[in-house]
N, C-alpha and C. Protein backbone atom coordinates (compact mmCIF):
# COMPACT_ATOMS: atom_id res chain seq x y z
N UNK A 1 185.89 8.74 112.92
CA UNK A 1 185.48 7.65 113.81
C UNK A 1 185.85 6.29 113.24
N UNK A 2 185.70 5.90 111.89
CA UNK A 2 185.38 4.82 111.37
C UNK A 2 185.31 3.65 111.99
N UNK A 3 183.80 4.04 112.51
CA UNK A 3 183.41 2.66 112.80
C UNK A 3 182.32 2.05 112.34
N UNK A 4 182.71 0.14 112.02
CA UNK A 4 181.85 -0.45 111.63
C UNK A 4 181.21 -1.55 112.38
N UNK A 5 180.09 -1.79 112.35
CA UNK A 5 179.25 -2.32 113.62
C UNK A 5 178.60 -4.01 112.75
N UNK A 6 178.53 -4.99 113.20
CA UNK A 6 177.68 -5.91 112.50
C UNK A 6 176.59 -6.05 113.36
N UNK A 7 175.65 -6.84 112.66
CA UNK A 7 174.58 -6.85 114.07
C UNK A 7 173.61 -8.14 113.09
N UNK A 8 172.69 -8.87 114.25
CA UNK A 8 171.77 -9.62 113.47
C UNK A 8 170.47 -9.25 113.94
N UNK A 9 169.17 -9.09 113.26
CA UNK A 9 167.72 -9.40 113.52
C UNK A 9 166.93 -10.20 112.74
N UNK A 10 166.50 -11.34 113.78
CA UNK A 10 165.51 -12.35 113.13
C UNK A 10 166.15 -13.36 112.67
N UNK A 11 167.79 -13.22 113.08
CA UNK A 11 168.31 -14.85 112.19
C UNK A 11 169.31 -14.93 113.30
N UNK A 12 170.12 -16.34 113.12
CA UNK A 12 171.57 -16.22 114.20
C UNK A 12 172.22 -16.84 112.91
N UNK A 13 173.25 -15.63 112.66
CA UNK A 13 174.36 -15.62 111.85
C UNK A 13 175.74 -14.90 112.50
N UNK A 14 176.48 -15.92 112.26
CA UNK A 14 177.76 -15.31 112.82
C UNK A 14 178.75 -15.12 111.62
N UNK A 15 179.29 -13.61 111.39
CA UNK A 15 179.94 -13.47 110.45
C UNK A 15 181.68 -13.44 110.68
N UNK A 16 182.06 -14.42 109.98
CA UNK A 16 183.45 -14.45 109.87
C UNK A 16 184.77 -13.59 109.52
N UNK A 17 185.93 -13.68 110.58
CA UNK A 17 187.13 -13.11 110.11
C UNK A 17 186.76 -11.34 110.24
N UNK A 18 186.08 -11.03 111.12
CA UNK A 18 185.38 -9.65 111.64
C UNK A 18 186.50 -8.44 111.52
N UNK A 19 187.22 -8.71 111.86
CA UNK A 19 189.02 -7.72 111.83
C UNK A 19 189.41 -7.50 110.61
N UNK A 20 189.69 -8.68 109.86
CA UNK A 20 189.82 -8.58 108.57
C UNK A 20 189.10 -8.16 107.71
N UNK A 21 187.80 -8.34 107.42
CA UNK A 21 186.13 -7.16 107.31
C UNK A 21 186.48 -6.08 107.25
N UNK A 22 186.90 -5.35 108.35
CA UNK A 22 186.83 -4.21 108.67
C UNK A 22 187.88 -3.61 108.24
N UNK A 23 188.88 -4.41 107.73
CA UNK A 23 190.67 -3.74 107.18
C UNK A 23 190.39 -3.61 106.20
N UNK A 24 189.37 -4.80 105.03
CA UNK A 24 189.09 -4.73 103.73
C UNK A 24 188.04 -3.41 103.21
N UNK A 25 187.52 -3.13 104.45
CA UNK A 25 186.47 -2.28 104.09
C UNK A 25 186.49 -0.81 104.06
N UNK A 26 187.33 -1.11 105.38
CA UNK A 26 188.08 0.53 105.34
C UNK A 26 188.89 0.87 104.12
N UNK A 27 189.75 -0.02 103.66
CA UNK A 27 190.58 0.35 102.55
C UNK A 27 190.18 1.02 100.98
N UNK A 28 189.12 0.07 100.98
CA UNK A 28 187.85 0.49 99.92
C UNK A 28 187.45 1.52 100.28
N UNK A 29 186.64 1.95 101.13
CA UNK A 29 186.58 3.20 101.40
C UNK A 29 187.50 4.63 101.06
N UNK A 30 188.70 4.28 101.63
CA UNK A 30 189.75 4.96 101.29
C UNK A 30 190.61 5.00 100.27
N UNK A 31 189.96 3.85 99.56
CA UNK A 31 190.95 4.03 98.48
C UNK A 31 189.85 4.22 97.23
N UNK A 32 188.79 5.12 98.01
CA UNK A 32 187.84 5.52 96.88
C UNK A 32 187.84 7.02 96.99
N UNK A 33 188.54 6.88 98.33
CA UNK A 33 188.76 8.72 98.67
C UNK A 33 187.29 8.91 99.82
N UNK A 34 186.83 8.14 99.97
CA UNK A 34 185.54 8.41 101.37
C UNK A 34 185.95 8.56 102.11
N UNK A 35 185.18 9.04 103.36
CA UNK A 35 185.35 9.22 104.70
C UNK A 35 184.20 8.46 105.55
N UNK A 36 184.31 7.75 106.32
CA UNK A 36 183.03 6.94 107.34
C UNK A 36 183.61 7.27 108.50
N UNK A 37 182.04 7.50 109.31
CA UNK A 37 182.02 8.08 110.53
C UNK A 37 181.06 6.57 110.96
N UNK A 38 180.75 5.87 110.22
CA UNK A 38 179.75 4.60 111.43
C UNK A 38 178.91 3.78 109.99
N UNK A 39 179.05 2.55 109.82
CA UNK A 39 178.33 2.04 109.23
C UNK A 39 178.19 0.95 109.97
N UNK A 40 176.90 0.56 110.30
CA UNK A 40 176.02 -0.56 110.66
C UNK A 40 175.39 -1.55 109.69
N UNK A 41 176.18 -3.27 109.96
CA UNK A 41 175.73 -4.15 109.03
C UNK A 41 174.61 -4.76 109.82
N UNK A 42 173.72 -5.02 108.94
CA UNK A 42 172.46 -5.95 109.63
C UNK A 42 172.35 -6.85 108.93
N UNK A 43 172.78 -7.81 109.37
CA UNK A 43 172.03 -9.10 108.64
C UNK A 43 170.47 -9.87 108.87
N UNK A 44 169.73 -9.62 108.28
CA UNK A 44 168.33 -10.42 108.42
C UNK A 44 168.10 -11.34 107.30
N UNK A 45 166.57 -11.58 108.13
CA UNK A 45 166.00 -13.01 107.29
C UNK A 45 165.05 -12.33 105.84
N UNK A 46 164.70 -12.88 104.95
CA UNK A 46 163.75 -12.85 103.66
C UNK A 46 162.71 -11.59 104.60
N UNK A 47 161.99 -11.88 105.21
CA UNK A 47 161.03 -11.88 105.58
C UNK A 47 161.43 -10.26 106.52
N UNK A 48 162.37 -10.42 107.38
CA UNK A 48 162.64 -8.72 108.50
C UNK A 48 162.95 -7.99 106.82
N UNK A 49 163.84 -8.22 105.98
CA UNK A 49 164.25 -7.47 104.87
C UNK A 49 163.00 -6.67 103.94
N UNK A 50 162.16 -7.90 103.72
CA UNK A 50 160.81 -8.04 102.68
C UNK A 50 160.09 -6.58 103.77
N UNK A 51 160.05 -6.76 104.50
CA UNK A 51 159.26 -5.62 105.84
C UNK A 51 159.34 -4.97 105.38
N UNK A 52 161.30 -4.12 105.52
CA UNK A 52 161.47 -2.77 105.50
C UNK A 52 161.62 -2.07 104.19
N UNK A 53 161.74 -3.21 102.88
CA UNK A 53 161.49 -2.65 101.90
C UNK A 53 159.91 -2.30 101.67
N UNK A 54 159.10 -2.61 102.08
CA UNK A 54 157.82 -2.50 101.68
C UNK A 54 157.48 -1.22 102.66
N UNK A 55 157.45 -1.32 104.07
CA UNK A 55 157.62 -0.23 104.55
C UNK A 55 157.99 1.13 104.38
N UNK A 56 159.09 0.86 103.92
CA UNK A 56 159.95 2.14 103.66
C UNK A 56 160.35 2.61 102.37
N UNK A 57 160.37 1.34 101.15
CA UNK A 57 160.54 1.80 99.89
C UNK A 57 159.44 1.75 99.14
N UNK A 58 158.15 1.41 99.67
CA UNK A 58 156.94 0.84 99.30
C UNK A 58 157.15 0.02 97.87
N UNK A 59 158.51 -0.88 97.88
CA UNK A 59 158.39 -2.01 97.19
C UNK A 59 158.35 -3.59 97.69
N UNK A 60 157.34 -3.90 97.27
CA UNK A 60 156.91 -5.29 97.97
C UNK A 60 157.42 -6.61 96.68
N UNK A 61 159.03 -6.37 96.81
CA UNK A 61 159.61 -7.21 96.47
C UNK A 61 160.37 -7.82 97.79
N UNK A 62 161.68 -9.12 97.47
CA UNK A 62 162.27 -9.31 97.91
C UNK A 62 163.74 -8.94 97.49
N UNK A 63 164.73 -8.64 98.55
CA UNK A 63 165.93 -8.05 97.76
C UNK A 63 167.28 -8.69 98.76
N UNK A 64 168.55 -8.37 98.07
CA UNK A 64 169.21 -8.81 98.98
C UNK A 64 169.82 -7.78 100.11
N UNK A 65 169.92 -6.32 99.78
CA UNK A 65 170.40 -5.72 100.57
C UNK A 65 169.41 -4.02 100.30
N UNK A 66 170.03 -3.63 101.50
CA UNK A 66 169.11 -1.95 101.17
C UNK A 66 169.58 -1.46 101.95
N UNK A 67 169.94 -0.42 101.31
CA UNK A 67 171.19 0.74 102.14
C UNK A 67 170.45 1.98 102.43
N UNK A 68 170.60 2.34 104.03
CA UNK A 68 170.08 3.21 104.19
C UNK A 68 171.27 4.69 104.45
N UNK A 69 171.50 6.00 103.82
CA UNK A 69 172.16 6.86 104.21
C UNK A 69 172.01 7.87 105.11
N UNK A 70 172.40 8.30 106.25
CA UNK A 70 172.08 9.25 106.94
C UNK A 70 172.81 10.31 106.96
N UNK A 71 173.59 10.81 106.57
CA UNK A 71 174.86 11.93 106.52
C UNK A 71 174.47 12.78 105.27
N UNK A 72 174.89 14.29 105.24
CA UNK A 72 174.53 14.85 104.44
C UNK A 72 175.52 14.68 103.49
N UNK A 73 175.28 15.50 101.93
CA UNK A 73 176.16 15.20 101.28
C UNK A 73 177.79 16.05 101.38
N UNK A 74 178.37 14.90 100.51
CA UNK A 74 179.67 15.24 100.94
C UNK A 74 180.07 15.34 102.57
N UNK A 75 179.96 14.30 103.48
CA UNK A 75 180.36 14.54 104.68
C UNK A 75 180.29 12.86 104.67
N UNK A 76 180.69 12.63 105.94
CA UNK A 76 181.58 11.27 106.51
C UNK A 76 180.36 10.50 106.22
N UNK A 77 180.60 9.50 106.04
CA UNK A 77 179.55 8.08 106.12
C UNK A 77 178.70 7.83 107.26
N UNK A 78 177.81 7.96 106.98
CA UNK A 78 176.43 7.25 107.90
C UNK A 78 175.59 6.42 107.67
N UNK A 79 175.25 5.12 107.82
CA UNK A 79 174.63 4.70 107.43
C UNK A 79 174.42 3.26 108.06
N UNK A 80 172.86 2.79 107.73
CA UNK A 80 172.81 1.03 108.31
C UNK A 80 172.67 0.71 106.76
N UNK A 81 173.42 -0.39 106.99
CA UNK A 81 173.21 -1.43 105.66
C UNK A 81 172.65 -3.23 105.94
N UNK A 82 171.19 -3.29 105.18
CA UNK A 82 170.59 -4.61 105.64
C UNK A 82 170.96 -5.61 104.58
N UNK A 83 171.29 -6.49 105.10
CA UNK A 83 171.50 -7.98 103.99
C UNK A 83 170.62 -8.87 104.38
N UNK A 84 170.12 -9.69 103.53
CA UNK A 84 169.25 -10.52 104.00
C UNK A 84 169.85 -11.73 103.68
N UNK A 85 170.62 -12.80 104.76
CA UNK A 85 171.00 -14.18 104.81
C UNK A 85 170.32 -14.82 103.60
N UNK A 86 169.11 -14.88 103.69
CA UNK A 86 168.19 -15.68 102.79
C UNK A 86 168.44 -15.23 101.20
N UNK A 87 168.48 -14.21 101.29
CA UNK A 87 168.86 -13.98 99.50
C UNK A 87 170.40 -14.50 98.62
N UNK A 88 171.15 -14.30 99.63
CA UNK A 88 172.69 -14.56 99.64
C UNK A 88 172.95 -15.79 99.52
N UNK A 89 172.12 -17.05 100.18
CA UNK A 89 172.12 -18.39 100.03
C UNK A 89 171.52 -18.47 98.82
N UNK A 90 170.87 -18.02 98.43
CA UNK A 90 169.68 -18.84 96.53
C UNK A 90 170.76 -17.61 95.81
N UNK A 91 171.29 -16.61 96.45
CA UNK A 91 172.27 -16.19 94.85
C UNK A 91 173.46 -16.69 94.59
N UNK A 92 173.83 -17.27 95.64
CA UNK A 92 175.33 -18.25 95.86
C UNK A 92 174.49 -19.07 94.82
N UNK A 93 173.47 -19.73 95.02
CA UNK A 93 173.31 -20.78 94.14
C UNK A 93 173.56 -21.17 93.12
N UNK A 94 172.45 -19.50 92.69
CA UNK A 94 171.72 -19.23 91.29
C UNK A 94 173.49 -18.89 90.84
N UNK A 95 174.14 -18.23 90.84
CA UNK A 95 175.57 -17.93 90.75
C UNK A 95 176.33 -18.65 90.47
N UNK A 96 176.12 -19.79 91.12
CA UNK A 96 177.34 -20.89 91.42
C UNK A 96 178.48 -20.11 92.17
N UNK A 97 178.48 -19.90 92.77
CA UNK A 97 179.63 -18.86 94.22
C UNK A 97 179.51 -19.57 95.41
N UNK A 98 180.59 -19.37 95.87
CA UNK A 98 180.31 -19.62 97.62
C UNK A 98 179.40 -18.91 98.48
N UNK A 99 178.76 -19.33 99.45
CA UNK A 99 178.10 -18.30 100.47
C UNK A 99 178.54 -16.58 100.60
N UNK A 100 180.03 -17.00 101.03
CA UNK A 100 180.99 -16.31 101.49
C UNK A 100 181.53 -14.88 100.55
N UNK A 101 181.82 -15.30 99.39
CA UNK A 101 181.69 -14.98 97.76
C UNK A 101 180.53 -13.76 97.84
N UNK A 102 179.11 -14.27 98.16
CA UNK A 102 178.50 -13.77 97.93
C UNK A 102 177.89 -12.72 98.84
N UNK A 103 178.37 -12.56 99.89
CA UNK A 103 178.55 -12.04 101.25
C UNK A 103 179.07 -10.59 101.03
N UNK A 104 180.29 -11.29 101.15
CA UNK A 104 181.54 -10.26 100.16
C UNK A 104 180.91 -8.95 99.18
N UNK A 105 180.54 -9.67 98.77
CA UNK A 105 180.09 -8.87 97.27
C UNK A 105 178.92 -8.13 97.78
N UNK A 106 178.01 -8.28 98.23
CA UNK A 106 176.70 -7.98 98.66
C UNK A 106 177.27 -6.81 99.83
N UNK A 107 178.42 -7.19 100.76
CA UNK A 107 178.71 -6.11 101.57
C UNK A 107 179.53 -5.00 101.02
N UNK A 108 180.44 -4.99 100.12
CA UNK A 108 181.17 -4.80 98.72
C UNK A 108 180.10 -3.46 98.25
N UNK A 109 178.90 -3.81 97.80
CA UNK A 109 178.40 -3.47 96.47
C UNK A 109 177.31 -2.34 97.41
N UNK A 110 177.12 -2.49 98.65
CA UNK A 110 176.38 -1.24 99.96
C UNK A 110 177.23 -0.32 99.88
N UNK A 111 178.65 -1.11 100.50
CA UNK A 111 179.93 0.40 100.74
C UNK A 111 179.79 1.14 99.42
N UNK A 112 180.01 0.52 97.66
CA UNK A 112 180.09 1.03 96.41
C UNK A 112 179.03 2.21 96.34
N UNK A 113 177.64 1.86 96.68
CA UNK A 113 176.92 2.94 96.91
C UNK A 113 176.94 3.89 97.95
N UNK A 114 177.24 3.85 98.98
CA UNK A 114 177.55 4.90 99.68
C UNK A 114 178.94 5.35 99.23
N UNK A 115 179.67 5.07 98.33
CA UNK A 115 180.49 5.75 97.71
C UNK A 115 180.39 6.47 96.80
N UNK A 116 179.01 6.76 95.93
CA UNK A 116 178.49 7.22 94.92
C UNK A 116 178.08 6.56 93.92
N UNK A 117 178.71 4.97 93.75
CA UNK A 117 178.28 4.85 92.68
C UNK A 117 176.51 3.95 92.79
N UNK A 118 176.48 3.51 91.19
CA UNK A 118 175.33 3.79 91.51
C UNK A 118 174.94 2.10 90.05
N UNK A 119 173.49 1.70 89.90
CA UNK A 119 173.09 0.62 89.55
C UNK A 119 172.39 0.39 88.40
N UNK A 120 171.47 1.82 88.55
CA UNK A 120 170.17 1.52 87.80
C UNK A 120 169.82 1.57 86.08
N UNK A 121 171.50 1.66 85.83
CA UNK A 121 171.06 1.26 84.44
C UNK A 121 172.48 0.83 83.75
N UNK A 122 172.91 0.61 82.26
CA UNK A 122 173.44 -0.98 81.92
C UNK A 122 174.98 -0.12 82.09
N UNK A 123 175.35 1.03 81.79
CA UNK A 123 176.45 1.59 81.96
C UNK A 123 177.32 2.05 83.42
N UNK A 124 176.21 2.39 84.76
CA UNK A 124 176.56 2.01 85.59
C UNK A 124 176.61 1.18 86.64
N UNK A 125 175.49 -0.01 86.00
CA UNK A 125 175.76 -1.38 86.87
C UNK A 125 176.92 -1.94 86.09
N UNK A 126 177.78 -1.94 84.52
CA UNK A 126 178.66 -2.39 84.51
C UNK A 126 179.81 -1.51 85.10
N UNK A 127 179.88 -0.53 85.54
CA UNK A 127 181.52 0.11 86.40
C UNK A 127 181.40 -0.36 87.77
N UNK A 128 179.96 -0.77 88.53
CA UNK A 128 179.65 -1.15 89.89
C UNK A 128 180.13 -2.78 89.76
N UNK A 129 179.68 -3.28 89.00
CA UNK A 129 180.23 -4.68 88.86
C UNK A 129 181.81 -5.03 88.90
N UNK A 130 182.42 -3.47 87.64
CA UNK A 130 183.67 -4.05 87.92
C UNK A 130 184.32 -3.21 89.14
N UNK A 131 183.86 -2.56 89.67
CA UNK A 131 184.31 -2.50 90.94
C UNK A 131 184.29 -3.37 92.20
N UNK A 132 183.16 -4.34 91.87
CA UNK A 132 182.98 -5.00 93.33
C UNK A 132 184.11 -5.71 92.73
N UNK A 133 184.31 -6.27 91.47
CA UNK A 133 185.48 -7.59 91.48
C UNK A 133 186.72 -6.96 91.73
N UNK A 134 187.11 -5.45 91.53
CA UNK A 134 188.45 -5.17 92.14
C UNK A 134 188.54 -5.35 92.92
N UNK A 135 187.55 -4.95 94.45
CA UNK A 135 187.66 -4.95 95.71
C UNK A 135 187.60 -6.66 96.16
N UNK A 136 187.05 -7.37 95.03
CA UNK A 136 186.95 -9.04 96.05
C UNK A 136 188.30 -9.14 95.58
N UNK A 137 188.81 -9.39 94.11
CA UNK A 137 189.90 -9.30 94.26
C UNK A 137 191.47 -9.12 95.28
N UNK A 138 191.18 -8.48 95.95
CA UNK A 138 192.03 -7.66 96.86
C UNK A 138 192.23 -8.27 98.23
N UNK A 139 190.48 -9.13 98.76
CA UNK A 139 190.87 -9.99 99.75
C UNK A 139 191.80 -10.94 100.42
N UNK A 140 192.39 -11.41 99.01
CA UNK A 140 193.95 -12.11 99.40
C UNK A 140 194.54 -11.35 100.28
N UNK A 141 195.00 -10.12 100.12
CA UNK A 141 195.05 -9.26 100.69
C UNK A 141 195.34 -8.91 101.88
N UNK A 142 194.47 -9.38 102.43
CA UNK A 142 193.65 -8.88 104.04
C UNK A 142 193.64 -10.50 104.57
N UNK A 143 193.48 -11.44 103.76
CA UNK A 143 193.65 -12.91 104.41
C UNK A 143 192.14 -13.43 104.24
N UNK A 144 191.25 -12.76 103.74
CA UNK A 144 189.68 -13.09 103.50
C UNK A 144 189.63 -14.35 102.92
């Protein structure tokens, strides 16, 4: 199928260069060896995000993104992936990055996990790291 969907709740954000998104993203995908059948971007505010993590991960933090998977393993991609506008602006900051930069990376670093890789500790948040910079890297690319 590969299709990818953007969508907003609770904020009006319009995300840029949408075609090109979707060329950069697919490629990553494929050039990780995945298969996607439908991924859904959501962009929300602090606050819709803060919800569904507490809701659903029963952590009552704030975060910037949270990937949800629906496909079994080893089979095509399923999944919604939430970003929260509000986190992406104070990490551009805290960063010193562009908005955009940080967008990237944040949408980047959802696909990385539904690719397998993974965060939670210092050996594979550093191969996830240097993977998101191959893939921003690459945006020249695509015209990003």
């Amino acid at each position: 199928m590969n299709e990818l969907h953007f969508f907003n709740e609770e904020i009006n954000y319009r995300l840029r260069n949408i075609k090109k998104l979707r060329n950069w993203i697919l490629y990553t995908i494929k050039n990780e060896r995945g298969e996607l059948e439908a991924i859904n971007f959501i962009f929300t505010s602090d606050s819709y995000l803060h919800k569904i993590n507490v809701d659903y991960l029963q952590h009552d933090t704030y975060t910037d993104i949270i990937t949800f998977e629906y496909n079994e393993e080893d089979s095509a991609i399923i999944s919604d992936i939430y970003i929260s506008i509000d986190r992406c602006k104070e990490n551009a900051k805290r960063y010193k990055t562009s908005f955009t930069n940080e967008i990237h990376r944040i949408i980047i670093h959802g696909v990385l996990h539904l690719l397998g890789y993974k965060d939670k500790n210092k050996i594979d948040k550093e191969l996830m790291t240097t993977k998101e910079d191959y893939y921003l890297s690459l945006r020249q690319e695509f015209n990003l």
